[in-house]
C-alpha atoms as a PDB file:
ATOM      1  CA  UNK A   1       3.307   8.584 -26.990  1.00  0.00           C
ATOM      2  CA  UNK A   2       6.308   7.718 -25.474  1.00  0.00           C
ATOM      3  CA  UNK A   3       9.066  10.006 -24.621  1.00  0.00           C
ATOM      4  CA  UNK A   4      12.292   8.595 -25.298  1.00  0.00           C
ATOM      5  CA  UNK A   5      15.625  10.263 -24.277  1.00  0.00           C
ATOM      6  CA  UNK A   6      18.363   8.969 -26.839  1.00  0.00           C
ATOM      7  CA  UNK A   7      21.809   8.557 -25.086  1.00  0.00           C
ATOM      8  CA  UNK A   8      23.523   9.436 -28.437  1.00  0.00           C
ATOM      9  CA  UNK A   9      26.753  11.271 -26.692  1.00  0.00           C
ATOM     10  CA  UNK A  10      27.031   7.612 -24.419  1.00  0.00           C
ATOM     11  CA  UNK A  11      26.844   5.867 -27.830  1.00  0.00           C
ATOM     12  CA  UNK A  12      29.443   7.910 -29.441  1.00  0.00           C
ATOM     13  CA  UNK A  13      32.109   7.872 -26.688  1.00  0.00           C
ATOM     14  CA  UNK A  14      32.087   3.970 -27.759  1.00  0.00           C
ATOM     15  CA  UNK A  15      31.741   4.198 -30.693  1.00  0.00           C
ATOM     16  CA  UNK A  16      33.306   7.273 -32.379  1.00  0.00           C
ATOM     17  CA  UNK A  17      35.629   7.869 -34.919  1.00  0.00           C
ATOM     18  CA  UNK A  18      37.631   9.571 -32.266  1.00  0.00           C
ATOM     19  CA  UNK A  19      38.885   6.661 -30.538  1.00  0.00           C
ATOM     20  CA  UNK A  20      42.072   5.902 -31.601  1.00  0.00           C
ATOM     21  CA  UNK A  21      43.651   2.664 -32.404  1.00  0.00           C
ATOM     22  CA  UNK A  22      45.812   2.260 -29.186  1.00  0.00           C
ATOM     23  CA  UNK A  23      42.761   3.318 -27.045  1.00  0.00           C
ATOM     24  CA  UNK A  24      40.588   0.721 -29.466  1.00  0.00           C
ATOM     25  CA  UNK A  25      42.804  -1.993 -28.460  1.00  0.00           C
ATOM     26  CA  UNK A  26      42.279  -1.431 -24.471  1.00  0.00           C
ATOM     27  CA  UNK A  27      38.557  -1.180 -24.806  1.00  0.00           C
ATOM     28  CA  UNK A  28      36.805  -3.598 -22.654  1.00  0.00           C
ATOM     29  CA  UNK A  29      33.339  -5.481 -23.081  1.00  0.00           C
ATOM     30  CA  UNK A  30      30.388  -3.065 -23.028  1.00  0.00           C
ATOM     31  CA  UNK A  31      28.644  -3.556 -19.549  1.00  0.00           C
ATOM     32  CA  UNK A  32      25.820  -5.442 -19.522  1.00  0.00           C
ATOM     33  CA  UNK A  33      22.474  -3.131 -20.085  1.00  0.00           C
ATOM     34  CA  UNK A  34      20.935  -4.574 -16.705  1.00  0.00           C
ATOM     35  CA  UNK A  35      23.542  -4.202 -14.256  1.00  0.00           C
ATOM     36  CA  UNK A  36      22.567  -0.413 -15.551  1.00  0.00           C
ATOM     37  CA  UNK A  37      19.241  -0.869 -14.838  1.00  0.00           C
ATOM     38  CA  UNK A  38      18.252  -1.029 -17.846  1.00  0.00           C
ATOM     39  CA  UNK A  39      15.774  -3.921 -17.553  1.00  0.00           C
ATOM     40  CA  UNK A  40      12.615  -3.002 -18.937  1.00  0.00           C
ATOM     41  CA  UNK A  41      11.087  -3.288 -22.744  1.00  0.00           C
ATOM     42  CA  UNK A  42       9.436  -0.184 -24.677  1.00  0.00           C
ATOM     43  CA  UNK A  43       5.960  -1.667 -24.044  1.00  0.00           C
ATOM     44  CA  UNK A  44       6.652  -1.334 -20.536  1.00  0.00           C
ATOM     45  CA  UNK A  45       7.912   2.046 -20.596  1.00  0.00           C
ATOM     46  CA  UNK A  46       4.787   3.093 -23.169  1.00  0.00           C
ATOM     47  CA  UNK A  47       3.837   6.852 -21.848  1.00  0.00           C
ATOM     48  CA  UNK A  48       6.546   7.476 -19.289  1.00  0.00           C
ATOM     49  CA  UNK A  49       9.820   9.503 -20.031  1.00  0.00           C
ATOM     50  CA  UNK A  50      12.571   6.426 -20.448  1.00  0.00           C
ATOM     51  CA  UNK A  51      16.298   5.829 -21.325  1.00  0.00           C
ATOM     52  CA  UNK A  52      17.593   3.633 -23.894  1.00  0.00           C
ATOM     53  CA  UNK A  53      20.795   1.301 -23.125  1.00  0.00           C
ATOM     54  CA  UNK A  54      23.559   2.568 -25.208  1.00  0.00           C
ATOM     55  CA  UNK A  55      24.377  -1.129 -25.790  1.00  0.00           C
ATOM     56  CA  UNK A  56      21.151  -2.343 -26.578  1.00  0.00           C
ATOM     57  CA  UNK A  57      18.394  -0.479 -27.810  1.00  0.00           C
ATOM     58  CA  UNK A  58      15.891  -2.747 -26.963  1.00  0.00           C
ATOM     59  CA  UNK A  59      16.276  -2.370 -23.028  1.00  0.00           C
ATOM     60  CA  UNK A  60      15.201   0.614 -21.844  1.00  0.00           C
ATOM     61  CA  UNK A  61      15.052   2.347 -18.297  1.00  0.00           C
ATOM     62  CA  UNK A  62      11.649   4.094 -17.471  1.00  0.00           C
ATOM     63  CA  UNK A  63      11.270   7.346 -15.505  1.00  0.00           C
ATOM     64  CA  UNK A  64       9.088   7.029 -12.463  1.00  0.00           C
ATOM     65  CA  UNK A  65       7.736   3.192 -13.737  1.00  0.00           C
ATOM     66  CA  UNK A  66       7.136   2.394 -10.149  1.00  0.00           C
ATOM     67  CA  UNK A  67       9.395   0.353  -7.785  1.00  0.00           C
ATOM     68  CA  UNK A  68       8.926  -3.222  -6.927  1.00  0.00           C
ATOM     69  CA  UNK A  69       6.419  -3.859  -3.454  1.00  0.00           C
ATOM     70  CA  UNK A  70       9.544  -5.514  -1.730  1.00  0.00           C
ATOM     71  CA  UNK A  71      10.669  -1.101  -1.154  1.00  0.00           C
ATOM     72  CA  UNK A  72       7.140  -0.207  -0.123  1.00  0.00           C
ATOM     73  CA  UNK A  73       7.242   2.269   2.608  1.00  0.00           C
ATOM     74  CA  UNK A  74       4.078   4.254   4.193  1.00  0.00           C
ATOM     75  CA  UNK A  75       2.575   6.918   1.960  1.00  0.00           C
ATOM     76  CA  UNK A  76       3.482   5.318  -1.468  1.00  0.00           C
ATOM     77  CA  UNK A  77       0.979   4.828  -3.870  1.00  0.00           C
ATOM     78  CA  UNK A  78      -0.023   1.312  -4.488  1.00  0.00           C
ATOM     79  CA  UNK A  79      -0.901   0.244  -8.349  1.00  0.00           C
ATOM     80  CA  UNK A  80      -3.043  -2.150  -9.212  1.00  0.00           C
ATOM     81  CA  UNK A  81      -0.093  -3.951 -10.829  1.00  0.00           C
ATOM     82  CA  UNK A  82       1.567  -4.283  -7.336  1.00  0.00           C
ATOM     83  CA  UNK A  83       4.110  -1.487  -8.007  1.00  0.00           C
ATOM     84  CA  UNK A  84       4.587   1.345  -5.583  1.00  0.00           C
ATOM     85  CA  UNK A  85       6.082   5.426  -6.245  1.00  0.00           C
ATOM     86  CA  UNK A  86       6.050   8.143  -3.776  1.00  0.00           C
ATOM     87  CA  UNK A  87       4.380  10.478  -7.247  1.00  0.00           C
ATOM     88  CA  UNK A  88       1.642   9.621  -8.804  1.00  0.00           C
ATOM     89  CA  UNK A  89       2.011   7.950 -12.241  1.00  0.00           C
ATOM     90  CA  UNK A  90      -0.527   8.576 -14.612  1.00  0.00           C
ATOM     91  CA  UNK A  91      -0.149   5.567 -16.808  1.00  0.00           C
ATOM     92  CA  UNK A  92      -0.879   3.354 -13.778  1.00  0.00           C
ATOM     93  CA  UNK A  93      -3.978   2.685 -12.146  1.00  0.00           C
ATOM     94  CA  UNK A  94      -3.943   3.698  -8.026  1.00  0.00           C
ATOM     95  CA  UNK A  95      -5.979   1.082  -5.921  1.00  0.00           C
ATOM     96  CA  UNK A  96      -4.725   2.485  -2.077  1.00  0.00           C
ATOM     97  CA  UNK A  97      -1.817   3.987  -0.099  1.00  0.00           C
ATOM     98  CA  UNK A  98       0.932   2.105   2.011  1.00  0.00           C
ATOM     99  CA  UNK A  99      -0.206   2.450   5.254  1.00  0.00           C
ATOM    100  CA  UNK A 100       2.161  -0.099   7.513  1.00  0.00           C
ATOM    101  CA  UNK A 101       5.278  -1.880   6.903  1.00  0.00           C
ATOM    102  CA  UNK A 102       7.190  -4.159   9.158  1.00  0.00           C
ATOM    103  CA  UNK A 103       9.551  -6.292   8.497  1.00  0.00           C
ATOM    104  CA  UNK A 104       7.047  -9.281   8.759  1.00  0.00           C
ATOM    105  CA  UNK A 105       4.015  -7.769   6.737  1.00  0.00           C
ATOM    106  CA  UNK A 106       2.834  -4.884   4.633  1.00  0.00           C
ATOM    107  CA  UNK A 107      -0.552  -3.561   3.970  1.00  0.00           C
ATOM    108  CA  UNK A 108      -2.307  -0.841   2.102  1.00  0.00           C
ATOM    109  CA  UNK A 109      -5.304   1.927   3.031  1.00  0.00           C
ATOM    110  CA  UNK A 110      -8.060   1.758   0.527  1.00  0.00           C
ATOM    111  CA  UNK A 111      -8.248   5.536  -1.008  1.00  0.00           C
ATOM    112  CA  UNK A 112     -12.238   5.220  -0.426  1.00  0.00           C
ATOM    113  CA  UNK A 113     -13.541   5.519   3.200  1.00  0.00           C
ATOM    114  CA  UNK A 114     -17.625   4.854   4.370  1.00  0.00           C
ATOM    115  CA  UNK A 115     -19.783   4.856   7.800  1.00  0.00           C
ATOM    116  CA  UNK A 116     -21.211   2.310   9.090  1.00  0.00           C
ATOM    117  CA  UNK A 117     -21.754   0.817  12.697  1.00  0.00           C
ATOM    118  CA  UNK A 118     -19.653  -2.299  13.675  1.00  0.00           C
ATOM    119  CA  UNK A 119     -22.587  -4.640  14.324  1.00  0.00           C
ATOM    120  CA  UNK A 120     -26.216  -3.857  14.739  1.00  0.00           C
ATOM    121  CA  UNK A 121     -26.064  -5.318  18.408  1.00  0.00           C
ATOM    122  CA  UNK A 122     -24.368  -6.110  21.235  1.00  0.00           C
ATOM    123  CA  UNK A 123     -23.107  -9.325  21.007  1.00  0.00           C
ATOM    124  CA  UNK A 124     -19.476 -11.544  21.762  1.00  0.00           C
ATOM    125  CA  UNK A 125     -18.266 -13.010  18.673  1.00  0.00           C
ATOM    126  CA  UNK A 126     -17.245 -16.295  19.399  1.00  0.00           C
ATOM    127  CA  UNK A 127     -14.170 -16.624  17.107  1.00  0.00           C
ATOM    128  CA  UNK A 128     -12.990 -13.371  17.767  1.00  0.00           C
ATOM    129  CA  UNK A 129     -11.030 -13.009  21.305  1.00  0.00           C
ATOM    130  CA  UNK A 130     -11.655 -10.385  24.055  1.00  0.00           C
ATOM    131  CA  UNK A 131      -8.546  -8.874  23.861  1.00  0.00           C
ATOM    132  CA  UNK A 132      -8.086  -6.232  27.502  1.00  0.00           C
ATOM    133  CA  UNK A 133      -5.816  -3.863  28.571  1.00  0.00           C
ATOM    134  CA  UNK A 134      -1.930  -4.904  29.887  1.00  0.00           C
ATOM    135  CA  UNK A 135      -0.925  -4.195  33.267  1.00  0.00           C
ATOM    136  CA  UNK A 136       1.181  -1.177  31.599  1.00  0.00           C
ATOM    137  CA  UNK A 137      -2.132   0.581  30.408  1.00  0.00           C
ATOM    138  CA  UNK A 138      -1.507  -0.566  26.647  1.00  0.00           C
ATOM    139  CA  UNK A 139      -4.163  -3.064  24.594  1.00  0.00           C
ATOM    140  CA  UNK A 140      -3.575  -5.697  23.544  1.00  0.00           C
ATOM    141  CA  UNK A 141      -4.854  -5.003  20.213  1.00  0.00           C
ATOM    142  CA  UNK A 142      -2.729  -3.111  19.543  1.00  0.00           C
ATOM    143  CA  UNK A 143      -0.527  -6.684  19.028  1.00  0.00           C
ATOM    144  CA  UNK A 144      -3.090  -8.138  16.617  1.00  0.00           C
ATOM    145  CA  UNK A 145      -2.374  -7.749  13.355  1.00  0.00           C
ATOM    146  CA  UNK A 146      -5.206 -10.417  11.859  1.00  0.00           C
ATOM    147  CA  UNK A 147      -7.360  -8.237  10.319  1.00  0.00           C
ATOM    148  CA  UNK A 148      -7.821 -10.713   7.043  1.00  0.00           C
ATOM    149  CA  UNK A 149      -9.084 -13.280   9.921  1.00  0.00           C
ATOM    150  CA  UNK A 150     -10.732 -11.217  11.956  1.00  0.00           C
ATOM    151  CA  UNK A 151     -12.735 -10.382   8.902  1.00  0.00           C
ATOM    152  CA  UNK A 152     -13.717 -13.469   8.022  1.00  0.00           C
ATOM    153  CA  UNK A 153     -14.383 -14.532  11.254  1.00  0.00           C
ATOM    154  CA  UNK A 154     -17.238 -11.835  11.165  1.00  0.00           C
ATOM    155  CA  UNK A 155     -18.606 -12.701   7.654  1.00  0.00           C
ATOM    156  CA  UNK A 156     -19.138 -16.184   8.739  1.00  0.00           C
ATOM    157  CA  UNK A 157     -21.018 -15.865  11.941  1.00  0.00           C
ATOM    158  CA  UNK A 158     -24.022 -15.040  10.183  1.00  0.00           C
ATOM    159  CA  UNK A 159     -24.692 -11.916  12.072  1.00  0.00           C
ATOM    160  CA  UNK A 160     -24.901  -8.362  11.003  1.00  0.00           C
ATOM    161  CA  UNK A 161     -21.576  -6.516  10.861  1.00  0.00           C
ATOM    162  CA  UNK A 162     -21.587  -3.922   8.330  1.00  0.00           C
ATOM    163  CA  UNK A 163     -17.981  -2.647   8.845  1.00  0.00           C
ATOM    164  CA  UNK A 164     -16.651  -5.981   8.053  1.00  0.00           C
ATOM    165  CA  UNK A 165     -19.097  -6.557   5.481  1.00  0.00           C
ATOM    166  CA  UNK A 166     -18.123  -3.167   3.354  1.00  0.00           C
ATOM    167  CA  UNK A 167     -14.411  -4.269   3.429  1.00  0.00           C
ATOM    168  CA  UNK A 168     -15.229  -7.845   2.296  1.00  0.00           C
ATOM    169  CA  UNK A 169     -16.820  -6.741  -0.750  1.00  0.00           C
ATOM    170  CA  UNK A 170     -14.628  -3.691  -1.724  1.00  0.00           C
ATOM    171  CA  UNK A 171     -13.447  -4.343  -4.978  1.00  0.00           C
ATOM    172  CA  UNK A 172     -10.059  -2.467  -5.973  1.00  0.00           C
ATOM    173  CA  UNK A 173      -7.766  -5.006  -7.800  1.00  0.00           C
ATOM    174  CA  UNK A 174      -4.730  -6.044  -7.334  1.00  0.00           C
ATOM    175  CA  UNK A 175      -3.139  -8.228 -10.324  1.00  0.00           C
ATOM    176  CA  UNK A 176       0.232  -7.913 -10.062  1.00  0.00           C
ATOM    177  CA  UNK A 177       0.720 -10.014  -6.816  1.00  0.00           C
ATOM    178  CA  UNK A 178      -0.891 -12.358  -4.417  1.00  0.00           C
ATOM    179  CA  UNK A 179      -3.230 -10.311  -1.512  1.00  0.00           C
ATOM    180  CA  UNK A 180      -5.312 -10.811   1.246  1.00  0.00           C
ATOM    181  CA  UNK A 181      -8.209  -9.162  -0.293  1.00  0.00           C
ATOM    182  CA  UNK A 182      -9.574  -6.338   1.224  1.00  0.00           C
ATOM    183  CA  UNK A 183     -10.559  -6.572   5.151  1.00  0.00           C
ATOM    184  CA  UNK A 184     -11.193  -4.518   8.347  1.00  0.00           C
ATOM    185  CA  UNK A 185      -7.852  -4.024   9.626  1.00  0.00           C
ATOM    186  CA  UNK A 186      -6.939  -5.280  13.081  1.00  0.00           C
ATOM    187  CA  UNK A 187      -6.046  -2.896  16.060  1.00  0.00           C
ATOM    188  CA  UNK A 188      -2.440  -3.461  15.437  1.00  0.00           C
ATOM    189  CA  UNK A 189      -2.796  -2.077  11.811  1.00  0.00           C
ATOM    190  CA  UNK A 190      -5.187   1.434  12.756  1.00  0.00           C
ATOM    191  CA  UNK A 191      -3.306   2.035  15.629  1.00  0.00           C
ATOM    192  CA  UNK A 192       0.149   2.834  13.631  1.00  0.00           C
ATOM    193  CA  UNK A 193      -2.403   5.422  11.697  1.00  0.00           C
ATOM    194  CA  UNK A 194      -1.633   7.351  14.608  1.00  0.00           C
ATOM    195  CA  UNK A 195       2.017   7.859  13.713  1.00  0.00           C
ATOM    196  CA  UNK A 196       1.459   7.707  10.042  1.00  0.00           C
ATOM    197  CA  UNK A 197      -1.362   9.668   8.754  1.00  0.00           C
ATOM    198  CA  UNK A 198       0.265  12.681   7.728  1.00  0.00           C
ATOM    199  CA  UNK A 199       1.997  10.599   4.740  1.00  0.00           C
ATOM    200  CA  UNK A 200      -1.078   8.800   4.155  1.00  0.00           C
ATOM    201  CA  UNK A 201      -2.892  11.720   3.158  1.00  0.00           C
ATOM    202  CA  UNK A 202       0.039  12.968   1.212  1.00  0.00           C
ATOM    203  CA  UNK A 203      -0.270   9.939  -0.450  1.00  0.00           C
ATOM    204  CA  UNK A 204      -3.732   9.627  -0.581  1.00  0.00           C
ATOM    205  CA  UNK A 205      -3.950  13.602  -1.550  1.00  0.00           C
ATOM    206  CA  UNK A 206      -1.743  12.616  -5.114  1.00  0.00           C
ATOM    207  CA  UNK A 207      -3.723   9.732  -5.823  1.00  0.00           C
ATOM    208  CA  UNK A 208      -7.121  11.374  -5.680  1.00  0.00           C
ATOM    209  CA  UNK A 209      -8.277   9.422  -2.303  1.00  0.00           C
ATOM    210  CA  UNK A 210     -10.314  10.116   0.389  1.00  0.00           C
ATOM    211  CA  UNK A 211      -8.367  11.994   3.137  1.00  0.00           C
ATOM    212  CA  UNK A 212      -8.196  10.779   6.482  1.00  0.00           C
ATOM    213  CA  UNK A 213      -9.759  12.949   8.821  1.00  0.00           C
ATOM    214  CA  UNK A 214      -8.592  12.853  12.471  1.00  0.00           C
ATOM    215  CA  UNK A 215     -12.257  14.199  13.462  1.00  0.00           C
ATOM    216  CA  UNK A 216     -13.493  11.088  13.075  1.00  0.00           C
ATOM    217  CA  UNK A 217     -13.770   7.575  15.072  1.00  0.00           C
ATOM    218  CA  UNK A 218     -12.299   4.250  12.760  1.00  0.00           C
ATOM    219  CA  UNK A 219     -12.828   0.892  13.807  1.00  0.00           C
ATOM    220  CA  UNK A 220     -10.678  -2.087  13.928  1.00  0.00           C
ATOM    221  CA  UNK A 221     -11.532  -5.786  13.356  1.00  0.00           C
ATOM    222  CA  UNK A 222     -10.454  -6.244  17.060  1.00  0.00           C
ATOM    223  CA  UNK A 223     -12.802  -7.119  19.999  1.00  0.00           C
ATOM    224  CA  UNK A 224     -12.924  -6.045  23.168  1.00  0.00           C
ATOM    225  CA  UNK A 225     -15.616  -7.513  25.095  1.00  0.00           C
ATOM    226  CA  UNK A 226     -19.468  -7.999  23.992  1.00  0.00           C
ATOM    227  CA  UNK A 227     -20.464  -4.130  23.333  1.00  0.00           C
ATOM    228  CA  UNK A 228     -16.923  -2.728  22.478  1.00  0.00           C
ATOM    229  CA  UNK A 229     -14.034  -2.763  20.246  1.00  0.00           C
ATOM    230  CA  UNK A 230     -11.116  -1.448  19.885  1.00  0.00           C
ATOM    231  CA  UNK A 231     -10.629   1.763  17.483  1.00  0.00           C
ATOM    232  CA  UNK A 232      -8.957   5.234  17.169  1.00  0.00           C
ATOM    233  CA  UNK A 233     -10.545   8.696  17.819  1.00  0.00           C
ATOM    234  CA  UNK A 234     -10.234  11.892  19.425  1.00  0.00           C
ATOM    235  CA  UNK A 235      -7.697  13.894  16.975  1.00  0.00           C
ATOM    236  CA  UNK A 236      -6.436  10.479  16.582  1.00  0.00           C
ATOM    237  CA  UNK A 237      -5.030  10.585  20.080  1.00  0.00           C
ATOM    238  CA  UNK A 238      -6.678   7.989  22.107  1.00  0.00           C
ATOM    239  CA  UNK A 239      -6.739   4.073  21.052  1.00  0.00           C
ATOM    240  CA  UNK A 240      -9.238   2.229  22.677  1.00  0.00           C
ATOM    241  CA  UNK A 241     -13.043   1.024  23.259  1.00  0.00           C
ATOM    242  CA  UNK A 242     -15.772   2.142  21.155  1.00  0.00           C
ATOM    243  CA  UNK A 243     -19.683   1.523  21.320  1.00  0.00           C
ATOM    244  CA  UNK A 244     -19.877  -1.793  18.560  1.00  0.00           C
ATOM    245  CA  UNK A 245     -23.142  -0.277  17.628  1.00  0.00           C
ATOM    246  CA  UNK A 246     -22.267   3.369  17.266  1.00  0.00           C
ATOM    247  CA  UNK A 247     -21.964   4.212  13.382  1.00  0.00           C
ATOM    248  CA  UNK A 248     -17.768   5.010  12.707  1.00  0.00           C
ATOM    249  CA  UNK A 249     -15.559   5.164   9.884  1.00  0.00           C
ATOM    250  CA  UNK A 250     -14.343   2.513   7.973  1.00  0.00           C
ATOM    251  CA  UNK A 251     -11.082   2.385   5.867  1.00  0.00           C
ATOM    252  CA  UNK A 252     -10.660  -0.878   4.400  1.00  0.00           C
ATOM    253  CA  UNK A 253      -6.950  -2.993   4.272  1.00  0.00           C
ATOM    254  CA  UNK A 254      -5.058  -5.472   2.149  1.00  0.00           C
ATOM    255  CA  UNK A 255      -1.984  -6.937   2.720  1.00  0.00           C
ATOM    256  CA  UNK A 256       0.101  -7.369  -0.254  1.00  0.00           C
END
């Protein structure tokens, strides 16, 4: 049932019988309901607390509707309808949690996690490249930020790689924009978990996710050379090499 809050005293400020004529005669055009923010309909404010325009009681304003993906920040929920909120909204359904945001790109941590090795062998795939470390000590993974590619760089090789293969068939929609699809995120993308995990799992914590858990190794979609690539581990301190065929956590992506 909806929960409507009825902006009666707005209304009869306007409209009143206490207005008097002199007043009546300087009264200007009612303000238009969506330079309020009134923009929404009563269907899509169905089970939230909303507002109703004083001027127009067909636009309403919704309490905690979500906010549009263009505000995303890290830690918001992401809906399957390609909204975002900081709180969880129970007429929504969560599919992940905003876990990067540049001014370039954004991209979302599945709420599930699994383990699985990266490949089954030790092997240089040939579209991927090796990327090393800079003269400074930093990889340059840590740069790449093509984990949709990388992905299906890996599903098409015909080899083994169960990391990449779990992300590629995850199945969380998202309708209400154009995505990537789900992938293995690139070393670029679980590197900033680094920085960012504590409002992750606050985010992940409201939506009923998986936590992160900085005990554990995650893989990127990023390759070092023919038996490593690059990932995060140690208390989430160290980014670099790991075995390929070592089993390590997965946490899927999608840019959105």
């Amino acid at each position: 049932m909806r929960k409507t809050i009825k902006t009666a005293i707005a209304a009869l400020m306007l409209y009143g019988t206490a207005l008097t004529p002199a007043l009546a005669q300087n009264c200007t055009s009612p303000t238009r309901c969506d330079e309020l923010g009134y923009k929404k309909s009563a269907a899509d404010c169905d089970g939230m607390e909303s507002l109703v325009c004083p001027f127009d009681n067909s636009k309403y304003f919704c309490v905690g509707a979500g906010d549009s993906a263009a505000g995303a920040q890290p830690g918001m929920i992401l809906y399957s309808d390609g909204t975002v909120s900081y709180n969880f909204i129970q007429s929504k359904t969560p599919i992940g949690v905003v876990a990067y945001v540049d001014e370039n790109r954004r991209s979302a941590i599945s709420l599930r996690e699994a383990h699985y090795a990266w490949s089954e062998d030790v092997y240089d795939v040939p579209c991927l490249p090796n990327l090393n470390y800079n003269t400074d000590g930093t990889s340059q993974a840590q740069s790449d930020f093509n984990g949709a590619a990388n992905t299906q760089c890996l599903i098409s090789d015909g080899r083994s790689y169960p990391a990449a293969e779990y992300c590629n068939r995850y199945t969380a929609a998202l309708s209400g924009l154009g995505s990537s699809g789900w992938y293995l995120p690139a070393g670029g993308e679980i590197d900033s978990l680094r920085t960012t995990f504590g409002a992750i799992n606050d985010g992940l914590q409201k939506a009923s996710g998986m936590l992160l858990d900085i005990d554990h190794g995650y893989w990127s979609s990023s390759e070092n050379k023919d038996s490593y690539v690059w990932g995060i581990y140690q208390s989430f301190d160290i980014f670099g090499p790991l075995d390929k065929d070592y089993r390590r956590y997965v946490r899927c992506y999608l840019a959105f």
